[in-house]
C-alpha atoms as a PDB file:
ATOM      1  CA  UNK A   1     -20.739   8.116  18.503  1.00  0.00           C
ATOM      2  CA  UNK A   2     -24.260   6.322  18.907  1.00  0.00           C
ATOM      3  CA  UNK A   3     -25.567   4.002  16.412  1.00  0.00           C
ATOM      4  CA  UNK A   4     -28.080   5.200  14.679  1.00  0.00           C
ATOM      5  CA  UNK A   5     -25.314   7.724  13.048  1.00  0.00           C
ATOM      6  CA  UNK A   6     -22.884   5.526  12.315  1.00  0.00           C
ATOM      7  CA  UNK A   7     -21.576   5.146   8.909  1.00  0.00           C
ATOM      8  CA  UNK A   8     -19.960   1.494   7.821  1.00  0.00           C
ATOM      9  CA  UNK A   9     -17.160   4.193   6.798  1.00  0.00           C
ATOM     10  CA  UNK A  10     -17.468   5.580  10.035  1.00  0.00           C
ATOM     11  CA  UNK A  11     -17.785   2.460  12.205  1.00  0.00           C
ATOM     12  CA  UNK A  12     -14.388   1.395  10.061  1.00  0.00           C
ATOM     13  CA  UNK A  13     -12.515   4.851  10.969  1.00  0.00           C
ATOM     14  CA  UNK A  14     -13.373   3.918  14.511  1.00  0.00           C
ATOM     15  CA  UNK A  15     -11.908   0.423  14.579  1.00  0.00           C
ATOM     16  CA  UNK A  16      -8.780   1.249  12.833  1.00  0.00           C
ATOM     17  CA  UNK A  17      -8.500   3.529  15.595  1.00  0.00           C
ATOM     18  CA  UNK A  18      -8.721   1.462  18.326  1.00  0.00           C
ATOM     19  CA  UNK A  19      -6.727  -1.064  16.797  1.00  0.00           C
ATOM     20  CA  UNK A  20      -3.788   1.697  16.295  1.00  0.00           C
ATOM     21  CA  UNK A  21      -4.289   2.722  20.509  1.00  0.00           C
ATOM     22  CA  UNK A  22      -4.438  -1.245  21.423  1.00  0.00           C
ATOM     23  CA  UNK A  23      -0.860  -1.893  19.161  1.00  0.00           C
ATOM     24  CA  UNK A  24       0.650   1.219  20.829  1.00  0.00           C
ATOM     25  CA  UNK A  25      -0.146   0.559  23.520  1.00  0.00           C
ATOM     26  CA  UNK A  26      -1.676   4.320  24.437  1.00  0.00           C
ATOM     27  CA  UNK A  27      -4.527   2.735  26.010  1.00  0.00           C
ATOM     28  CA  UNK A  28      -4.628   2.197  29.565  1.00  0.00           C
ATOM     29  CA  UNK A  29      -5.392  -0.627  31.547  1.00  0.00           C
ATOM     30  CA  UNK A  30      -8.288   0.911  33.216  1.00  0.00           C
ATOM     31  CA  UNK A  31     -10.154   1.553  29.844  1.00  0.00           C
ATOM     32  CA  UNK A  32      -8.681  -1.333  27.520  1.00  0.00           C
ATOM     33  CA  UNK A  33     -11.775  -3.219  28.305  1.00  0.00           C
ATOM     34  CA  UNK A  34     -14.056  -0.369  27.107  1.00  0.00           C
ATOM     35  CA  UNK A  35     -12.582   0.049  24.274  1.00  0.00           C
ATOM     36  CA  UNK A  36     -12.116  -4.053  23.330  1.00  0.00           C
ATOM     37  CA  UNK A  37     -16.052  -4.205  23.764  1.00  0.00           C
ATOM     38  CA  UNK A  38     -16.557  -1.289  21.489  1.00  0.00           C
ATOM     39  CA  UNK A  39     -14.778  -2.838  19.326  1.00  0.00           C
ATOM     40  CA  UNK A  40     -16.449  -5.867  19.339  1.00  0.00           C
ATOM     41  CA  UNK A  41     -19.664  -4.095  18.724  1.00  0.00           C
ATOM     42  CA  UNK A  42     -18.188  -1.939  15.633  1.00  0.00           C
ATOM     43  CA  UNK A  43     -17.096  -5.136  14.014  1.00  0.00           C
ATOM     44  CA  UNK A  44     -20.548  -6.010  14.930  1.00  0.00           C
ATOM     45  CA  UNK A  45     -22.122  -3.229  13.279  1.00  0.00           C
ATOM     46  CA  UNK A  46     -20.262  -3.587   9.895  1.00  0.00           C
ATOM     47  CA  UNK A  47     -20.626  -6.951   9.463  1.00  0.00           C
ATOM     48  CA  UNK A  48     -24.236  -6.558   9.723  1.00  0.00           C
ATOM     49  CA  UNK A  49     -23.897  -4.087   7.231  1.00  0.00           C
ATOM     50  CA  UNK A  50     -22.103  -5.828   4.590  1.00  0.00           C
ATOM     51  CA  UNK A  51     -24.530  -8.855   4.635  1.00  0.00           C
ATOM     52  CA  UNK A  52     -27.911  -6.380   4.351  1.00  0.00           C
ATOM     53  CA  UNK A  53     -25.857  -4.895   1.456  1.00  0.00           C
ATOM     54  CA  UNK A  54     -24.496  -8.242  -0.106  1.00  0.00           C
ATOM     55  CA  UNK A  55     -28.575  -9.203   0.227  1.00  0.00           C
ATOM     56  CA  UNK A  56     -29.551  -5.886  -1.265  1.00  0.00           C
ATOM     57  CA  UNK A  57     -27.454  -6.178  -4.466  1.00  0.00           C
ATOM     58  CA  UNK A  58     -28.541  -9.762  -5.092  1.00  0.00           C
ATOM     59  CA  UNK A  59     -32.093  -8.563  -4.991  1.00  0.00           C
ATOM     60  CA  UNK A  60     -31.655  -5.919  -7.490  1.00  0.00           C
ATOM     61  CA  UNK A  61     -29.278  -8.503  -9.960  1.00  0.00           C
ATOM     62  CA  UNK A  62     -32.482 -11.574  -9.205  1.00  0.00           C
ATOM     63  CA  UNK A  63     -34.746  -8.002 -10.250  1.00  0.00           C
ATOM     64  CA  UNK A  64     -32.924  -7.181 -13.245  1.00  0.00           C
ATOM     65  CA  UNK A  65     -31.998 -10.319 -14.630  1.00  0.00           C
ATOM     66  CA  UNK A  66     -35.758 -11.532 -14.383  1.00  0.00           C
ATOM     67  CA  UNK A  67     -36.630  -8.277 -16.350  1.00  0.00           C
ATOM     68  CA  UNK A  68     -34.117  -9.231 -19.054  1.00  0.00           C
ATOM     69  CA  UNK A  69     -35.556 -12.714 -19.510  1.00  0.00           C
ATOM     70  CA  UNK A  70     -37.142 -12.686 -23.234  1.00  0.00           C
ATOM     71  CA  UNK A  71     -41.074 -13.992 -23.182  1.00  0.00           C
ATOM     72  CA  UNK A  72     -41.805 -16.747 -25.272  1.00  0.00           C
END
């Protein structure tokens, strides 16, 4: 799956997966790399994620509260 259709949901899914292979131990030696540096760019991905969102709700609260502020 690329990145520019990847879900934080999706991205998630993904890790979990990976993590479930790596503890199994189903994943060879010969691709363990691969799939550590996917990893690492998933965890990537949705961390960048939550911090636009975190920075997108505190906009709209600043946006709402300064709407709510009585005039004088």
């Amino acid at each position: 799956m690329d990145n520019q259709s990847l879900t934080y949901e999706s991205a998630y899914a993904e890790l979990r997966k990976i993590a479930g292979e790596i503890e199994n131990e189903s994943v060879s030696v010969d691709v363990l790399a691969d799939k550590v540096k996917r990893a690492a760019e998933l965890i990537d991905f949705c961390q960048e994620k939550l911090r636009s969102t975190e920075l997108d709700v505190n906009n709209i609260i600043k946006q709402m509260e300064s709407k709510n502020i009585p005039e004088e």
